[in-house]
Protein backbone atom coordinates (compact mmCIF):
# COMPACT_ATOMS: atom_id res chain seq x y z
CA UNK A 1 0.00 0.00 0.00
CA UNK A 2 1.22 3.33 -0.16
CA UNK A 3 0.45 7.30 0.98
CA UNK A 4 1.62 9.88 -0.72
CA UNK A 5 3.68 8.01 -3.28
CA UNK A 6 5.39 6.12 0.21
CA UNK A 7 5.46 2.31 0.19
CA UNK A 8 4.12 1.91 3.92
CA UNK A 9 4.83 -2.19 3.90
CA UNK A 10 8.49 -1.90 2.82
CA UNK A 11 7.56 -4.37 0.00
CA UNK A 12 9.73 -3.62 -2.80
CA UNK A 13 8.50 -1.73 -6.36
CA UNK A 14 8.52 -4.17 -9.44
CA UNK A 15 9.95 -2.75 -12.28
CA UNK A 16 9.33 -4.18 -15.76
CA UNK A 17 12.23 -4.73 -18.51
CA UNK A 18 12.14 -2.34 -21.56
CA UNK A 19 10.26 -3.57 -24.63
CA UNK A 20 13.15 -1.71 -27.17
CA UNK A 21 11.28 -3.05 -30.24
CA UNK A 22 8.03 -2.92 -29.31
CA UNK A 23 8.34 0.91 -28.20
CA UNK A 24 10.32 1.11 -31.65
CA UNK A 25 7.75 -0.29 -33.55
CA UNK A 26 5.11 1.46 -31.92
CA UNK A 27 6.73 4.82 -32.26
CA UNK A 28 7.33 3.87 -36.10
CA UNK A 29 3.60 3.64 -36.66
CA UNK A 30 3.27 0.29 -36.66
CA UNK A 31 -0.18 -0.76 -35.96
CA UNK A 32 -0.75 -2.70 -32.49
CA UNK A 33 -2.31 -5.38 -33.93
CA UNK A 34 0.84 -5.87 -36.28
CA UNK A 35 2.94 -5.37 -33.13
CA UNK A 36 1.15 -7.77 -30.84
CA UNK A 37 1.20 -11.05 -33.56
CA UNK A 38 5.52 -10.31 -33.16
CA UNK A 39 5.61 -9.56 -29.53
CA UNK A 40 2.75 -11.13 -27.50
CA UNK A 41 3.59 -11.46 -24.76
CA UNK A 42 3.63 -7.54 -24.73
CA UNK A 43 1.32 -6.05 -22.28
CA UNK A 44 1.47 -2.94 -24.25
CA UNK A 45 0.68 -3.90 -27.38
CA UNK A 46 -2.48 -5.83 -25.73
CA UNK A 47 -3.56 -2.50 -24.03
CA UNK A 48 -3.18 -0.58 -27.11
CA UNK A 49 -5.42 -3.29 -29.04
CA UNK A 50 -7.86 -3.30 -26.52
CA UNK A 51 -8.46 1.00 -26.82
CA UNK A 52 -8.71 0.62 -30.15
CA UNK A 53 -11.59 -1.94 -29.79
CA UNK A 54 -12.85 0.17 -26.96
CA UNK A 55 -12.65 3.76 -29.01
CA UNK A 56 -14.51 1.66 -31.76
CA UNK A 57 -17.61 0.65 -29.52
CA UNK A 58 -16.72 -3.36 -29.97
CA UNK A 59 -16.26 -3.43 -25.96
CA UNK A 60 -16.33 -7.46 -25.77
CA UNK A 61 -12.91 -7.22 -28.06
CA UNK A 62 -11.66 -4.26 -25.74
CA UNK A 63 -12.32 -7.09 -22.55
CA UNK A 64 -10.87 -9.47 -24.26
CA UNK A 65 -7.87 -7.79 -25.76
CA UNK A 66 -7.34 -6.35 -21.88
CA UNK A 67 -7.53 -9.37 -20.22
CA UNK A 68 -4.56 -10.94 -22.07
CA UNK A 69 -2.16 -7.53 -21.65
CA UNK A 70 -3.52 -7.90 -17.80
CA UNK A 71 -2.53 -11.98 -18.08
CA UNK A 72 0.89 -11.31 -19.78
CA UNK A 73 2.08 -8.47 -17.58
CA UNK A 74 0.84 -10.98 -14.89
CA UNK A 75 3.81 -13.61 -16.49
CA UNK A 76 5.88 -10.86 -16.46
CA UNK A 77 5.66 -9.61 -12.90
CA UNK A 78 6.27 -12.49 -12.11
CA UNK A 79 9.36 -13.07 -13.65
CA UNK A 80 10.64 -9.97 -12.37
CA UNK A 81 10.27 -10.97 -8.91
CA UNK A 82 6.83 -9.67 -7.94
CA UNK A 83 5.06 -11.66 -5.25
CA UNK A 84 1.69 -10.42 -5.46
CA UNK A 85 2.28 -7.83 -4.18
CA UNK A 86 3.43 -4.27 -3.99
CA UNK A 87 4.03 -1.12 -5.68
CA UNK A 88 4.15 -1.42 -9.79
CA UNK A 89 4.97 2.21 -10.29
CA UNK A 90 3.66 4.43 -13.17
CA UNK A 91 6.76 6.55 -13.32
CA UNK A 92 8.55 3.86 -15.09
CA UNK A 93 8.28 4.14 -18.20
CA UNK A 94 7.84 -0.34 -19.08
CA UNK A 95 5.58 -0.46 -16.12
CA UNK A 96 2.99 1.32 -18.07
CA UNK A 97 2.01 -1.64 -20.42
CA UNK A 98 0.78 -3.61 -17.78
CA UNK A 99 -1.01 -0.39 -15.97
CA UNK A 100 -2.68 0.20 -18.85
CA UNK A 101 -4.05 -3.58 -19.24
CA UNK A 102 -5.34 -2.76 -16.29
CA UNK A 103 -7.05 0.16 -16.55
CA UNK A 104 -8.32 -1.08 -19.97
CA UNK A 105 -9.67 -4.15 -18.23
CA UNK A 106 -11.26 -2.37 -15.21
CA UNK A 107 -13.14 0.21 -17.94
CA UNK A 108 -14.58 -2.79 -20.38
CA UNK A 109 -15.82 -4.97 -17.66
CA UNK A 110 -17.66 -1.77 -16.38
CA UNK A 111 -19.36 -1.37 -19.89
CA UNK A 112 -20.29 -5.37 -19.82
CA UNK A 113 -21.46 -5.17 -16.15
CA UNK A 114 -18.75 -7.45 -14.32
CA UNK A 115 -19.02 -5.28 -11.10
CA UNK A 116 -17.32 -7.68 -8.67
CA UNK A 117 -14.71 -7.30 -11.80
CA UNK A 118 -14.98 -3.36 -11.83
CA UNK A 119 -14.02 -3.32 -8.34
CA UNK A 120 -11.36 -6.13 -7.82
CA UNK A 121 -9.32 -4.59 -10.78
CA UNK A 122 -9.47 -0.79 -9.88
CA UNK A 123 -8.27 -2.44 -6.36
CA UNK A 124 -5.48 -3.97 -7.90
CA UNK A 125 -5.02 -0.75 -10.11
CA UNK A 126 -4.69 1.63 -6.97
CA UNK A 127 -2.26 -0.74 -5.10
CA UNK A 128 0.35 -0.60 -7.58
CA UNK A 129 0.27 2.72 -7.99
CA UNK A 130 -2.21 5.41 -6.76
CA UNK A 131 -1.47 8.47 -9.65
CA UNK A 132 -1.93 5.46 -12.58
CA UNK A 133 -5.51 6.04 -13.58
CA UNK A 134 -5.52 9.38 -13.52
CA UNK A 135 -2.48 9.52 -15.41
CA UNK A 136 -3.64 7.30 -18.16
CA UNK A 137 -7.12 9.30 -18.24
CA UNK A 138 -4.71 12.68 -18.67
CA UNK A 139 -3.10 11.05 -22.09
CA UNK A 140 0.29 10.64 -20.80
């Protein structure tokens, strides 16, 4: 948990590797979709797919698309020593993949009704870090 940007349990931040060629790609104007079938296990790309979907009204391909960026940044968590839990901070930068699953997740199960969902997610959203959602709603 934290206050104020302060980790209060001591447990220590998880910080995600860079994606290089994904953020290459990306910044190239590759579409996501294009980006995704070379990299998938990149939470990123997955997020990206699944705003598309949502800015396009097709909200059961935005769920879908966020639940596997929320699933691979899961595997990748993981793999960079996260437990469960603690502080998965916005401020860096490969973090924000995953955050952004997240987010993406928590705002298409809203539209499809999965409340216990809705509420479980934006949970998990505000433990690893508290300034995420409004950052992502403020474009940055």
């Amino acid at each position: 948990m934290t206050d104020l940007g302060r980790n209060l349990l001591g447990i220590p931040e998880t910080l995600l590797p860079e994606e290089p060629e994904v953020t290459a790609r990306l910044a190239a104007g590759d579409k996501p979709a294009d980006v995704v079938a070379d990299f998938p296990a990149s939470s990123l790309a997955w997020a990206l797919l699944a705003d598309e979907a949502y800015d396009g009204g097709r909200t059961v391909e935005s769920y879908a698309y966020a639940r596997v960026g929320y699933h691979r940044g899961l595997d990748s968590l993981r793999k960079s020593g996260w437990r469960g839990q603690g502080p998965v901070p916005w401020r860096h930068e490969p973090n924000r993949g995953f955050l952004r699953a997240l987010y993406a997740l928590r705002r298409a199960a809203a539209a499809i009704g999965e409340t216990e969902e809705v509420e479980r997610i934006g949970q998990f959203l505000n433990d690893s870090d508290p300034a995420a959602a409004s950052a992502i709603e403020a474009g940055e």
